[in-house]
Protein backbone atom coordinates (compact mmCIF):
# COMPACT_ATOMS: atom_id res chain seq x y z
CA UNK A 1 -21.88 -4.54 35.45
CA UNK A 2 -23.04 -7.98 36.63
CA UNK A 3 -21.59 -9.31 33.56
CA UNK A 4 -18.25 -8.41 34.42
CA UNK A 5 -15.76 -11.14 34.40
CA UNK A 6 -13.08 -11.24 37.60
CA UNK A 7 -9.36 -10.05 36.62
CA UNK A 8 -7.26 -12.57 35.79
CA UNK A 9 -3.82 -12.04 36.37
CA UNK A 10 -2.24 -14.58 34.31
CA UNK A 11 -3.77 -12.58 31.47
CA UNK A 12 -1.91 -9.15 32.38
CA UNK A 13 1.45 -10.79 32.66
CA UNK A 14 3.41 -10.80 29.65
CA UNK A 15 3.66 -13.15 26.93
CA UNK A 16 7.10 -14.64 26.42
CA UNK A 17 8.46 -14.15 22.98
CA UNK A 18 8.78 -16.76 20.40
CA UNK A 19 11.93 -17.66 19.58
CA UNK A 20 10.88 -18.11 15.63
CA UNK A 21 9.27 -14.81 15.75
CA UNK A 22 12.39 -12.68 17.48
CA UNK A 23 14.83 -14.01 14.62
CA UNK A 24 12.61 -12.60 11.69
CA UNK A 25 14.77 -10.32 10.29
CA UNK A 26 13.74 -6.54 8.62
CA UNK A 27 15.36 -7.14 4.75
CA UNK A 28 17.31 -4.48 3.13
CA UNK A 29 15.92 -1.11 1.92
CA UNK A 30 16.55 2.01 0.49
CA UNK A 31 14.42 4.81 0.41
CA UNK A 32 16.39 6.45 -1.94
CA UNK A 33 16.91 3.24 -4.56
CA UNK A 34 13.00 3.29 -4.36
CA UNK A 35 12.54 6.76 -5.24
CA UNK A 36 14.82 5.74 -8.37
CA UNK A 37 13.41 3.13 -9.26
CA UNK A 38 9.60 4.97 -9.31
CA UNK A 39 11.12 8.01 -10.90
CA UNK A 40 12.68 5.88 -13.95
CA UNK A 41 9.02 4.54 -14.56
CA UNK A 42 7.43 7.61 -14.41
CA UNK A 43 10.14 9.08 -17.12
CA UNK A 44 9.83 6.04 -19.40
CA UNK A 45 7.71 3.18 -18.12
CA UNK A 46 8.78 1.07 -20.80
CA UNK A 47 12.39 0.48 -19.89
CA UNK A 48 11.12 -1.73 -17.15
């Protein structure tokens, strides 16, 4: 345990979020257009 280092508190506090990072934005998706999609291929892969 002598290799312990002391707590530092400036490490427990949260970080503050990055501006860039916090305006990324999740882009559009459909489960069901996906499904679709993947069930065309399987029927005829070649219409792709």
């Amino acid at each position: 345990m002598a290799g312990n280092k002391p707590f530092n508190k400036q490490q427990a506090e949260p970080r503050e979020r990055d501006p860039q990072v916090a305006g990324l934005k999740v882009p559009p998706h459909s489960i069901e257009a996906e499904q679709s999609v993947l069930g065309g291929l399987m029927l005829d892969n070649e219409r792709w």
